[in-house]
C-alpha atoms as a PDB file:
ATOM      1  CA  UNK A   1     103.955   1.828 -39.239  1.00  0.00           C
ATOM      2  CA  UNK A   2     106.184   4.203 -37.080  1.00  0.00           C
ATOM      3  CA  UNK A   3     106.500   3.775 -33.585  1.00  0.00           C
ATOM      4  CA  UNK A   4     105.912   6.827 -31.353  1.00  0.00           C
ATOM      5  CA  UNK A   5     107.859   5.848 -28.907  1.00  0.00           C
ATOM      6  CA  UNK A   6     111.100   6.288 -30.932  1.00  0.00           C
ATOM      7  CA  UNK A   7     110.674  10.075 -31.046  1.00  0.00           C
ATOM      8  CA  UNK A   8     112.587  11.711 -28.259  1.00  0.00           C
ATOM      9  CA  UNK A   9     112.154  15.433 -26.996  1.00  0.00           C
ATOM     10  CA  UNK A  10     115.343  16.558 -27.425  1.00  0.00           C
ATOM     11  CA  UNK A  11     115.510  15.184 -30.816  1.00  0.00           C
ATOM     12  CA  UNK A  12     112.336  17.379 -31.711  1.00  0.00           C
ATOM     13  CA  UNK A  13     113.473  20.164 -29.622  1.00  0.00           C
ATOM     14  CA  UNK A  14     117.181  20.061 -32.160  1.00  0.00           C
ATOM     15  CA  UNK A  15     114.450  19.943 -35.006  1.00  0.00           C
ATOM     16  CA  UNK A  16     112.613  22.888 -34.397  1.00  0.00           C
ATOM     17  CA  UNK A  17     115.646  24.603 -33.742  1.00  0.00           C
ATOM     18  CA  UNK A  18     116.971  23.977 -37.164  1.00  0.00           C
ATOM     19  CA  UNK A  19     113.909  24.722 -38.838  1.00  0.00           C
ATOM     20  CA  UNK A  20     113.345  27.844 -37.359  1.00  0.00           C
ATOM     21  CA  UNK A  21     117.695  29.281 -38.137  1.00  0.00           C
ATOM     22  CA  UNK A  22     117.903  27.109 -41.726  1.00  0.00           C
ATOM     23  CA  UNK A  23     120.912  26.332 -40.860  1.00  0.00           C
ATOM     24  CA  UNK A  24     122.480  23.335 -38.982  1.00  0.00           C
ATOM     25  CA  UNK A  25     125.800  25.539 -37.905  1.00  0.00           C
ATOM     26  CA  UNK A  26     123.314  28.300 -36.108  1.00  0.00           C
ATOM     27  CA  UNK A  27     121.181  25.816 -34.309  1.00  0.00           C
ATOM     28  CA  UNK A  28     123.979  23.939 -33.152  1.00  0.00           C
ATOM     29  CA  UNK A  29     125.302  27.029 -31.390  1.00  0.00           C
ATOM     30  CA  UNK A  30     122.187  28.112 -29.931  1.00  0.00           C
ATOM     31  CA  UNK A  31     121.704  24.025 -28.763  1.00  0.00           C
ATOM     32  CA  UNK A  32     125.063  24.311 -27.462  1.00  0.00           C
ATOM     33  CA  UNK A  33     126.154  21.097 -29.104  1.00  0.00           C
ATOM     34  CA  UNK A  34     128.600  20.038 -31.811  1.00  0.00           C
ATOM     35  CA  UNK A  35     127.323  19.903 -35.257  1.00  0.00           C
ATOM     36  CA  UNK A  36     128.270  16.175 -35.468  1.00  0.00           C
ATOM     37  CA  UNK A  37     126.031  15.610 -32.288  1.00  0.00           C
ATOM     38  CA  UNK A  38     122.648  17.776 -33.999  1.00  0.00           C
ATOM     39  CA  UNK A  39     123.436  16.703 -37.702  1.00  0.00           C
ATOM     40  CA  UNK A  40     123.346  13.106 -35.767  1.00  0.00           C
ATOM     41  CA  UNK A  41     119.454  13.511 -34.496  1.00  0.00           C
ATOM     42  CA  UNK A  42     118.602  14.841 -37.245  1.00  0.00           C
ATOM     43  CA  UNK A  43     119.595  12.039 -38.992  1.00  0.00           C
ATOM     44  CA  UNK A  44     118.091   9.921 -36.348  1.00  0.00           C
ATOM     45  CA  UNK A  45     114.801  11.580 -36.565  1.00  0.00           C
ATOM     46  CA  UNK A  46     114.631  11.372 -40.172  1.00  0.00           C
ATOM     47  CA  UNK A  47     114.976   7.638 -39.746  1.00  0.00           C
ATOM     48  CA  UNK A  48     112.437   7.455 -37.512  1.00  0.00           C
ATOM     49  CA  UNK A  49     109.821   9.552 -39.228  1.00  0.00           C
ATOM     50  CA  UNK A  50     111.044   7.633 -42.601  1.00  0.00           C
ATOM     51  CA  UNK A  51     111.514  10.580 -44.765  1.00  0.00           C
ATOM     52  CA  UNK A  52     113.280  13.460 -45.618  1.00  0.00           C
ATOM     53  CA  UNK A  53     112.495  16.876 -43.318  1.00  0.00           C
ATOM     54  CA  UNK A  54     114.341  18.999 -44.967  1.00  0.00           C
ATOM     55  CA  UNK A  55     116.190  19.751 -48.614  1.00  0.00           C
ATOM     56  CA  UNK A  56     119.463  21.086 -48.190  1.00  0.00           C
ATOM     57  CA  UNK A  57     121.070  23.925 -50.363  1.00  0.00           C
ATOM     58  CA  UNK A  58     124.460  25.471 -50.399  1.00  0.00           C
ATOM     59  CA  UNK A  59     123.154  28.186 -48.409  1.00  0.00           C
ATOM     60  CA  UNK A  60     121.182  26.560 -46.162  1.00  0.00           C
ATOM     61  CA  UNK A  61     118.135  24.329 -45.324  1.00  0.00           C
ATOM     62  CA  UNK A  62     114.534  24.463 -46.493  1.00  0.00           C
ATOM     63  CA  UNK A  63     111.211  22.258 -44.992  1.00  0.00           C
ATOM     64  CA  UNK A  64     110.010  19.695 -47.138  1.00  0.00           C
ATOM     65  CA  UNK A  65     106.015  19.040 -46.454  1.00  0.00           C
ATOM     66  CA  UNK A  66     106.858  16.338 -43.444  1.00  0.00           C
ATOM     67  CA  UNK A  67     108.881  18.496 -42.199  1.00  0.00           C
ATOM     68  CA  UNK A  68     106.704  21.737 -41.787  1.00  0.00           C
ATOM     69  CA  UNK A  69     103.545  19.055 -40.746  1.00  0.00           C
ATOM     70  CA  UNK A  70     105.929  18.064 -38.364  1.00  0.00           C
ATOM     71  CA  UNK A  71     106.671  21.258 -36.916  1.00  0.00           C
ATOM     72  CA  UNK A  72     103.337  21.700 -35.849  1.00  0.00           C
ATOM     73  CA  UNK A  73     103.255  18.631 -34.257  1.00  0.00           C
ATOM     74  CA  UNK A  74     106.236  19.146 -32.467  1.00  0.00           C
ATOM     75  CA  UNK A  75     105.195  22.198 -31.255  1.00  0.00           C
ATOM     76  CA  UNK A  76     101.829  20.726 -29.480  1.00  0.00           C
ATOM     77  CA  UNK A  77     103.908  18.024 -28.107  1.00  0.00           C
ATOM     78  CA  UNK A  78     106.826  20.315 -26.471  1.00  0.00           C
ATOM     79  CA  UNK A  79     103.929  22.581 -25.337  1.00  0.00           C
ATOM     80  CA  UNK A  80     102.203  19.786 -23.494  1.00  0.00           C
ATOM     81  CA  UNK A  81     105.231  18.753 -21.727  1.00  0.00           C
ATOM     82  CA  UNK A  82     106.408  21.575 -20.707  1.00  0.00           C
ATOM     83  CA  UNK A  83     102.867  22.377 -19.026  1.00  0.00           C
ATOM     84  CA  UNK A  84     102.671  19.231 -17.475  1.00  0.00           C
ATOM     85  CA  UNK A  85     106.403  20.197 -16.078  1.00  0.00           C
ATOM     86  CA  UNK A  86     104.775  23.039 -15.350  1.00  0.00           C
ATOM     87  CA  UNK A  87     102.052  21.489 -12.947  1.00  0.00           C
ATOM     88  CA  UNK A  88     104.250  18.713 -11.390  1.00  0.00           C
ATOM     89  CA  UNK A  89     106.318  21.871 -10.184  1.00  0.00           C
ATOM     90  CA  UNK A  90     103.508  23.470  -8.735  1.00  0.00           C
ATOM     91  CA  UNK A  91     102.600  20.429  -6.580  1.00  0.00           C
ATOM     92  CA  UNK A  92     105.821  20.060  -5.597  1.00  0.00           C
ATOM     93  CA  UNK A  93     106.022  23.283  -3.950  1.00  0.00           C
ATOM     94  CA  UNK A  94     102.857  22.813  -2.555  1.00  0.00           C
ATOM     95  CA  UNK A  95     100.167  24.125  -4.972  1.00  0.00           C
ATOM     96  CA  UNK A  96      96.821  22.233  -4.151  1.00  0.00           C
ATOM     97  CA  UNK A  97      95.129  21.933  -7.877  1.00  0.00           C
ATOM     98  CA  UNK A  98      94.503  23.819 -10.803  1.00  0.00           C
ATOM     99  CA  UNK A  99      91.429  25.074 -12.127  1.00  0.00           C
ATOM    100  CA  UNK A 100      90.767  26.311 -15.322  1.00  0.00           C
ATOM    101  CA  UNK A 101      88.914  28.519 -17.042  1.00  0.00           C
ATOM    102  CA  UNK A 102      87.942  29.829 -20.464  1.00  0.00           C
ATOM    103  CA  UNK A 103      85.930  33.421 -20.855  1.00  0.00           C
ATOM    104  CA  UNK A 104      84.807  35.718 -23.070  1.00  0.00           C
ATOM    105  CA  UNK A 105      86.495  39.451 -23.906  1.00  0.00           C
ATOM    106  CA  UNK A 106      83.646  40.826 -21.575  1.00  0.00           C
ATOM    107  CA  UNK A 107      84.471  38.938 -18.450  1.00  0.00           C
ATOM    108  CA  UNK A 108      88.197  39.694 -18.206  1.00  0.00           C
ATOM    109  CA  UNK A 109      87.891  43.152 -19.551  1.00  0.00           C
ATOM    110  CA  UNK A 110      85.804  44.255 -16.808  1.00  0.00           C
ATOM    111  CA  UNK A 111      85.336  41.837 -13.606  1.00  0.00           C
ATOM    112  CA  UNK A 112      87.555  39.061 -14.335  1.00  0.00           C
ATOM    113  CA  UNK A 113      90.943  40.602 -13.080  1.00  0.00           C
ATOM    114  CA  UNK A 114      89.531  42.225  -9.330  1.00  0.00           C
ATOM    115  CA  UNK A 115      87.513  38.499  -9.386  1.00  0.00           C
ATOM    116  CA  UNK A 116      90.318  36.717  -9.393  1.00  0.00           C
ATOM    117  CA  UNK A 117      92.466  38.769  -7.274  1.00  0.00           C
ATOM    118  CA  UNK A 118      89.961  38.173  -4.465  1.00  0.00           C
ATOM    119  CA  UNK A 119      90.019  34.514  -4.994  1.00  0.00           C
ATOM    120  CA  UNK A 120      93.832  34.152  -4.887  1.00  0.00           C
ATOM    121  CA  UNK A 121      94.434  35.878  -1.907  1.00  0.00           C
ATOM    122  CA  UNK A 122      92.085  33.684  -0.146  1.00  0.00           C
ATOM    123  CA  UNK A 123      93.332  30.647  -1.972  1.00  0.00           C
ATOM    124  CA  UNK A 124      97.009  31.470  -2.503  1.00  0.00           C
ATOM    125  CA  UNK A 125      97.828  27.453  -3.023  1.00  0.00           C
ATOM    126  CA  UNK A 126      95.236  27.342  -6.124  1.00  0.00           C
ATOM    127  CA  UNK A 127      96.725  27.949  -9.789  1.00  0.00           C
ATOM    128  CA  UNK A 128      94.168  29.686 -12.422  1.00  0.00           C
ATOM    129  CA  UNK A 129      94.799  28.838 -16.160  1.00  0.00           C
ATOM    130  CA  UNK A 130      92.754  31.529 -17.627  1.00  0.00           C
ATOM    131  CA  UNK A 131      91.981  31.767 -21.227  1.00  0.00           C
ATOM    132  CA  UNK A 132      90.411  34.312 -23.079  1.00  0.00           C
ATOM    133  CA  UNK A 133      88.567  32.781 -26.378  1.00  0.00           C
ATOM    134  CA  UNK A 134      84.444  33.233 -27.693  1.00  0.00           C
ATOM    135  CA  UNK A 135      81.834  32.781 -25.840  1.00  0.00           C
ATOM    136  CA  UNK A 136      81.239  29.754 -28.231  1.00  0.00           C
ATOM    137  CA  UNK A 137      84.539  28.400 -27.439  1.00  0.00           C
ATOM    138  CA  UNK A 138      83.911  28.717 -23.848  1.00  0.00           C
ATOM    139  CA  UNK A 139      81.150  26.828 -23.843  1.00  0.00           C
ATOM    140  CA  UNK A 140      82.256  24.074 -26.150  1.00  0.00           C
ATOM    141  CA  UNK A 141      85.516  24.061 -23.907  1.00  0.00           C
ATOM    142  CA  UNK A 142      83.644  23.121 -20.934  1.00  0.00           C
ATOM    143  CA  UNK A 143      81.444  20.955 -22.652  1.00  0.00           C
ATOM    144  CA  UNK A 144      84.428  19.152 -23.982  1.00  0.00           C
ATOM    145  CA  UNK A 145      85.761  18.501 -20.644  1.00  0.00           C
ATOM    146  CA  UNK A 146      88.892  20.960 -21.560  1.00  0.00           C
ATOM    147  CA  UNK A 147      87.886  23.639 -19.584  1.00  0.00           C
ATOM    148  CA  UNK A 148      86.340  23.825 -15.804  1.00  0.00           C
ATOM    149  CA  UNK A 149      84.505  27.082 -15.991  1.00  0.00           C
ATOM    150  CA  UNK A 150      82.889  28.842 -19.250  1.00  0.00           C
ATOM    151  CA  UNK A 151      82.035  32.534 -18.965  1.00  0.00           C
ATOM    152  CA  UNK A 152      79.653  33.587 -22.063  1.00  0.00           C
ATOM    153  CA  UNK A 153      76.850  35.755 -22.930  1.00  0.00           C
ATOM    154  CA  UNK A 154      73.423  34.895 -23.006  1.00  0.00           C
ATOM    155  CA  UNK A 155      72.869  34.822 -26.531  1.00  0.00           C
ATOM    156  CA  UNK A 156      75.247  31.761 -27.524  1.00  0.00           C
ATOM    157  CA  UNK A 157      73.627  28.479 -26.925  1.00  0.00           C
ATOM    158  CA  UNK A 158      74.900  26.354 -24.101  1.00  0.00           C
ATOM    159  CA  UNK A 159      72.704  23.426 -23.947  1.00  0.00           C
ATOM    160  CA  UNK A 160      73.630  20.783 -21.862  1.00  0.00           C
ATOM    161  CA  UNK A 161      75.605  22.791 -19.062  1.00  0.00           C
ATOM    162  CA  UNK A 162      75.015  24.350 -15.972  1.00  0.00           C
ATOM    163  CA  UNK A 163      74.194  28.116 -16.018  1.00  0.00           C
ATOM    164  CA  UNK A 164      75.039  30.351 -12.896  1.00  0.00           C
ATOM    165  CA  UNK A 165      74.349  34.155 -13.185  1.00  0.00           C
ATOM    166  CA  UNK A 166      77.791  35.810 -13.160  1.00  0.00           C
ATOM    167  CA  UNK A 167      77.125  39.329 -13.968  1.00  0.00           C
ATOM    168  CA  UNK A 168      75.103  41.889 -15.904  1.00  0.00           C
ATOM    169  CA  UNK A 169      76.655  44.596 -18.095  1.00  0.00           C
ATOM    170  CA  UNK A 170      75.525  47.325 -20.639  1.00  0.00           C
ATOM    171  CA  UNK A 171      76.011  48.422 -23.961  1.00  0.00           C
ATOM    172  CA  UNK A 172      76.622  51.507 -25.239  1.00  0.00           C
ATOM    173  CA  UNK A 173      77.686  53.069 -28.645  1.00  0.00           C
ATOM    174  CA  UNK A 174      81.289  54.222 -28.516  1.00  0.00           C
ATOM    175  CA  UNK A 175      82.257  57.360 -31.131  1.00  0.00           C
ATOM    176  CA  UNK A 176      84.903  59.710 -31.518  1.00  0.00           C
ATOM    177  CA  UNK A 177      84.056  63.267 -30.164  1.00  0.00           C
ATOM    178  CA  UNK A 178      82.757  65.293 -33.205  1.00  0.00           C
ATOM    179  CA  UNK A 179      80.952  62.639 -34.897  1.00  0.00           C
ATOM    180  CA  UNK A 180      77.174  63.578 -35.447  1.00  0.00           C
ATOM    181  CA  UNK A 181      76.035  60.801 -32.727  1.00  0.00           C
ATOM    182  CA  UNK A 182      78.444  61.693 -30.109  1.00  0.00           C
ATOM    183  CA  UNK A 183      75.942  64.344 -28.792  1.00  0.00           C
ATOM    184  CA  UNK A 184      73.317  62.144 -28.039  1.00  0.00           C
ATOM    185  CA  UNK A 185      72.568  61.194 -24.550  1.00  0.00           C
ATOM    186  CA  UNK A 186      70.341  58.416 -26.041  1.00  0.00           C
ATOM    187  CA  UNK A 187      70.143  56.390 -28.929  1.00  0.00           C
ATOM    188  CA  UNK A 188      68.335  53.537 -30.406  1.00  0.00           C
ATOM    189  CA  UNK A 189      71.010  51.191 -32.656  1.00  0.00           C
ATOM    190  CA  UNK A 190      68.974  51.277 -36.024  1.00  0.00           C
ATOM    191  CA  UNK A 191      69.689  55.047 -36.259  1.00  0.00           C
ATOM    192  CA  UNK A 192      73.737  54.242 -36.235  1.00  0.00           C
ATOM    193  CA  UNK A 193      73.299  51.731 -38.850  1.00  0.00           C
ATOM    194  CA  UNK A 194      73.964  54.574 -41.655  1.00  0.00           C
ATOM    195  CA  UNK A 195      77.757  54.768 -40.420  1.00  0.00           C
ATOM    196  CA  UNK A 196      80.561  52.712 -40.617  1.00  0.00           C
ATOM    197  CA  UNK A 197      81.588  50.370 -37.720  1.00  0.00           C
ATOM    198  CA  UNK A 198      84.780  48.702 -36.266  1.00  0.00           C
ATOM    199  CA  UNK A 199      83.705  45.107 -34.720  1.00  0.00           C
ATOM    200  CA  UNK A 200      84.863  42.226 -32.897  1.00  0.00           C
ATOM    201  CA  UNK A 201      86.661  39.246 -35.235  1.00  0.00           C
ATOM    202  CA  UNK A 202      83.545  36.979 -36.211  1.00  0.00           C
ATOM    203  CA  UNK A 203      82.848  34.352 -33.774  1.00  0.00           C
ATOM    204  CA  UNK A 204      82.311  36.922 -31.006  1.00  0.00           C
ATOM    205  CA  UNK A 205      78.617  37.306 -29.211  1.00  0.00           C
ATOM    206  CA  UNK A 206      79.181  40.484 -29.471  1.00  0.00           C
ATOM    207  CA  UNK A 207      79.223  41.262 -32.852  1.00  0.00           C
ATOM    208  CA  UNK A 208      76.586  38.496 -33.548  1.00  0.00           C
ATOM    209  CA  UNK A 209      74.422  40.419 -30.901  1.00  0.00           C
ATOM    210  CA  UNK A 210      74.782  43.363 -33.758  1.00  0.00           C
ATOM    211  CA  UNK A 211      74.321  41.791 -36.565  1.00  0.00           C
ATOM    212  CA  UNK A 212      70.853  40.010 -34.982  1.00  0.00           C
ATOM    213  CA  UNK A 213      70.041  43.442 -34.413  1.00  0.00           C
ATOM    214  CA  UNK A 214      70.506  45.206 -37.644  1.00  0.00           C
ATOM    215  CA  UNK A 215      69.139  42.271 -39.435  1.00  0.00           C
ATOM    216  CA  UNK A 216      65.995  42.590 -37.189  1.00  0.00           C
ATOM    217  CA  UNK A 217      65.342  46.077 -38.474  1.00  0.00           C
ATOM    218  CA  UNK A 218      66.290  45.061 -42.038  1.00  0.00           C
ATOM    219  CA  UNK A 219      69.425  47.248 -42.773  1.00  0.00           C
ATOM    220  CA  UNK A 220      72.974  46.442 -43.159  1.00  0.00           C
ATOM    221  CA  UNK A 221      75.556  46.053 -40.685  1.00  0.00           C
ATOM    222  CA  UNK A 222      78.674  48.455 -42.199  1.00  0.00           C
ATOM    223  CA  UNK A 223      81.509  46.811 -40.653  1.00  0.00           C
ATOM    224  CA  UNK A 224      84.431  48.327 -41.766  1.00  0.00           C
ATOM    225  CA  UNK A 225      87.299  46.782 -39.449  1.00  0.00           C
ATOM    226  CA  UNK A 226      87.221  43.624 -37.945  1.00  0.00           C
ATOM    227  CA  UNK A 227      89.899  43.290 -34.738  1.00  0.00           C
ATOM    228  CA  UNK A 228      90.171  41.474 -31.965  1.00  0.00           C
ATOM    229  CA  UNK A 229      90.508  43.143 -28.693  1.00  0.00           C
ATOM    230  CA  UNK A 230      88.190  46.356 -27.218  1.00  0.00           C
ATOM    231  CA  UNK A 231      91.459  48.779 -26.893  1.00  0.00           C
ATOM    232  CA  UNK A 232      91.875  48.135 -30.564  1.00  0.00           C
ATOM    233  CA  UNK A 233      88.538  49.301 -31.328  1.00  0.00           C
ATOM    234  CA  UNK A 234      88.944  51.999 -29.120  1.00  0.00           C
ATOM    235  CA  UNK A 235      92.222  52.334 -30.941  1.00  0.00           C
ATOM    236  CA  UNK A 236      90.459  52.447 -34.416  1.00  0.00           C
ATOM    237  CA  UNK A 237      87.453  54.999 -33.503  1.00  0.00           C
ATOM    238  CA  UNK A 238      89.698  57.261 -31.717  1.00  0.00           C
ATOM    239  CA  UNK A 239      91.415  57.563 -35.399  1.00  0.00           C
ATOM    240  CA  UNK A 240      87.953  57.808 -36.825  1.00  0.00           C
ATOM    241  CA  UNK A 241      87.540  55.059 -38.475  1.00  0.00           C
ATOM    242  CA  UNK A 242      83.962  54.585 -37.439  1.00  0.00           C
ATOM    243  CA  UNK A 243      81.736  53.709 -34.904  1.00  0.00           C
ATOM    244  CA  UNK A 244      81.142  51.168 -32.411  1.00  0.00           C
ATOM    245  CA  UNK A 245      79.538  48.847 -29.506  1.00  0.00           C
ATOM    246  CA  UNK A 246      81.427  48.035 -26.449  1.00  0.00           C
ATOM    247  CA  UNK A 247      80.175  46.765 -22.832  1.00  0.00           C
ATOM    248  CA  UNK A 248      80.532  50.224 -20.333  1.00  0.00           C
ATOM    249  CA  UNK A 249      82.795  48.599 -18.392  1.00  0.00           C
ATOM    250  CA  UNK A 250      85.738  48.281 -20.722  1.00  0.00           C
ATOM    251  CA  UNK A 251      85.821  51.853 -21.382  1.00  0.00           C
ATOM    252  CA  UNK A 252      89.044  53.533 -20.785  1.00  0.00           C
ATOM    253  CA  UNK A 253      88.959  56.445 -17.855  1.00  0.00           C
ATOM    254  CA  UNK A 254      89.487  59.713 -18.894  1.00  0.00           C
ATOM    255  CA  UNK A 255      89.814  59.240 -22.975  1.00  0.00           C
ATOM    256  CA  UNK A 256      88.280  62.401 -23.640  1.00  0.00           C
ATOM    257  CA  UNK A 257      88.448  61.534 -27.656  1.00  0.00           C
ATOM    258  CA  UNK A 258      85.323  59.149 -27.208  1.00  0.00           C
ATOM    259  CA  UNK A 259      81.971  59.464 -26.407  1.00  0.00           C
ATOM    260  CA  UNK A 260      79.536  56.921 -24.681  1.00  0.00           C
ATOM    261  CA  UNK A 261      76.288  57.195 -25.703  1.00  0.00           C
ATOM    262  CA  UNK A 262      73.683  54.895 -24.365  1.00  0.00           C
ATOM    263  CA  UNK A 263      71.603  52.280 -26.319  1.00  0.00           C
ATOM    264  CA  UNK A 264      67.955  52.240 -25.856  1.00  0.00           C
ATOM    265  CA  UNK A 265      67.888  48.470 -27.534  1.00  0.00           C
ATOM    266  CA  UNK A 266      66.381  46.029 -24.414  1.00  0.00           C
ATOM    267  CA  UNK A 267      69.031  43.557 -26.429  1.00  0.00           C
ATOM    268  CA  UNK A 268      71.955  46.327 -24.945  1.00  0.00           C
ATOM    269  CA  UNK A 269      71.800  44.799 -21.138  1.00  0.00           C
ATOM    270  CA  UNK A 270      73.130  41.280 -21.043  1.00  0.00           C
ATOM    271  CA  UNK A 271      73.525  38.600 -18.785  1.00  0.00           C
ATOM    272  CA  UNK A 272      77.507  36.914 -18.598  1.00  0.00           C
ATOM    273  CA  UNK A 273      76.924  33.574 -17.800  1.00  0.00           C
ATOM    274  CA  UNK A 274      78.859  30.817 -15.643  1.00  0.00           C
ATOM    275  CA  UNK A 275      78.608  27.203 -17.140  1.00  0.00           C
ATOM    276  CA  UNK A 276      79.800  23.742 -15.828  1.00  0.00           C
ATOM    277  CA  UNK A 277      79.210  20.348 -16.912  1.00  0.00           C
ATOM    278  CA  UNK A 278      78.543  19.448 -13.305  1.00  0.00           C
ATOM    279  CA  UNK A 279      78.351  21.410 -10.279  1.00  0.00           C
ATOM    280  CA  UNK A 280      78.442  18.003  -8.409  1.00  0.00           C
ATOM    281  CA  UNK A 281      81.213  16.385  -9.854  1.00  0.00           C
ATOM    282  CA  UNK A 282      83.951  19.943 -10.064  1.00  0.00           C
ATOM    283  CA  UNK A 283      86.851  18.897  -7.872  1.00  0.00           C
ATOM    284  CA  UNK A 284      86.886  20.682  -4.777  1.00  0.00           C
ATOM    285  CA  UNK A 285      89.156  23.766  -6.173  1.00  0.00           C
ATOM    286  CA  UNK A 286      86.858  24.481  -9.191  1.00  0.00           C
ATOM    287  CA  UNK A 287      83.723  24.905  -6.679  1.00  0.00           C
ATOM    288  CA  UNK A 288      85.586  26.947  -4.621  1.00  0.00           C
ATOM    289  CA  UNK A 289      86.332  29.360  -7.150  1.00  0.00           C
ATOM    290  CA  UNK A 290      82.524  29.125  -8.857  1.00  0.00           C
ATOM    291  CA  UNK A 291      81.321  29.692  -5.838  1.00  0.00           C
ATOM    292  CA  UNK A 292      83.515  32.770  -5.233  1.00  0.00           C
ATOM    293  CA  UNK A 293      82.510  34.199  -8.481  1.00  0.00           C
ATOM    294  CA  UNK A 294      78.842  33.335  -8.322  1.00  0.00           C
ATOM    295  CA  UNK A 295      79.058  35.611  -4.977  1.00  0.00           C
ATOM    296  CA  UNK A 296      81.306  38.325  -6.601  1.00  0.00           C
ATOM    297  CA  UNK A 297      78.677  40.665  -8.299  1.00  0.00           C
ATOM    298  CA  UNK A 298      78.493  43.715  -6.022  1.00  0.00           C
ATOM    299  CA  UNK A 299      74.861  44.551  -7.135  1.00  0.00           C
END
């Protein structure tokens, strides 16, 4: 069985160097070593891992399967170290904790950013390690004890957390100006469902909000493009592509090619969510900030 503790960092760091050139004499120049010195850990590593990482050819070298399984794993672990670097540094210059926090598209599209701002210059010796992800990785995140704070909507199931009323936001049907719904000034969703629609990447509460919906009236959901950020669907009506639903919020200012045209669905005001395992047991940082953001809708 191999030992873990014979793999060294630098000898992984020399290895993903060479996978990612191909070639030993291009890695060792951006290692700044001597080819003897890399062509010696990878040798080394080789040994360890007891089997060949890559096949060489005359015009350079190609992965064999342990060695592109090992580039992921040498990825993770270079990643992990170099955030734990990364925290030891900020204690040492005098950074109290960090809290962390994983939220939906939503959240940091509209309230997350001023939020935050507010919180750090109160608490300028508190790091934030903000993710954006699903609501249904946010909650799993903090259920999983690898996240401090979830931010969701309130149609993904959280079960087994604690819920705190963050915000509430609206929906509204986004289309390009000239499309036969832009006019409206109100609009119930089953009468878009005979157009064509740019959506969220599945996973998102969003687009499962939409799909509950159309389903509920019995009709098709026409999703023609799939991305993954609002300003890309934006992006993709503006070019008229189709149509689409976005929170109010994360509208752009002044885009004069779109039109926002309300939703009369009940289902089109939400509820963003705040969950934690326990509000008893967050370290003192973490409360801080829930606390902050619990108090942080102006409404």
């Amino acid at each position: 069985m191999i030992n873990p503790g014979h793999f060294d960092l630098q000898s992984l760091r020399v290895f993903l160097q060479v996978a990612l050139t191909g070639s030993l004499t291009r890695a060792a120049d951006k290692s700044h070593m001597t080819m003897s010195a890399l062509s010696k850990r990878i040798a080394e590593l080789e040994r360890t891992a007891d089997c060949s990482l890559f096949v060489r050819h005359p015009r350079g070298l190609e992965l064999t399967p342990a060695g592109t399984e090992l580039v992921h794993h040498a990825r993770a672990v270079l990643d992990a170290v170099n955030r734990m670097a990364f925290a030891m540094g900020d204690f040492a210059i005098g950074v109290r904790g960090n809290v962390r926090i994983w939220a939906n598209t939503s959240a940091i599209t509209q309230f997350l950013p001023q939020d935050l701002a507010g919180f750090v210059r109160a608490q300028p010796l508190v790091r934030i390690s903000l993710e954006e992800k699903t609501s249904e990785q946010a909650v799993s995140a903090v259920a999983d004890g690898e996240a401090d704070l979830g931010i969701f909507a309130d149609n993904v199931a959280s079960s087994g957390l604690e819920k705190y009323l963050y915000r509430r936001d609206r929906l509204v049907l986004l289309a390009p100006a000239g499309h036969p719904l832009a006019a409206a000034a109100q609009i119930s969703f089953a009468e878009t469902l005979d157009y064509d629609f740019v959506g969220l990447s599945s996973g998102s509460s969003l687009l499962q909000r939409m799909t509950d919906a159309a389903a509920a009236v019995e009709k098709p959901l026409r999703l023609r493009i799939q991305v993954s950020s609002f300003d890309a669907i934006c992006r993709m009506i503006e070019a008229g592509l189709g149509i689409g639903v976005l929170p109010e919020g994360a509208l752009r200012e002044g885009n004069t090619a779109l039109r926002a045209v309300r939703l009369s669905d009940a289902w089109s005001q939400r509820s963003l969510w705040l969950g934690v395992r326990s509000r008893a047991a967050l370290v003192p940082e973490a409360l801080k900030l829930l606390e902050h953001l619990c108090g942080a809708d102006p409404q």
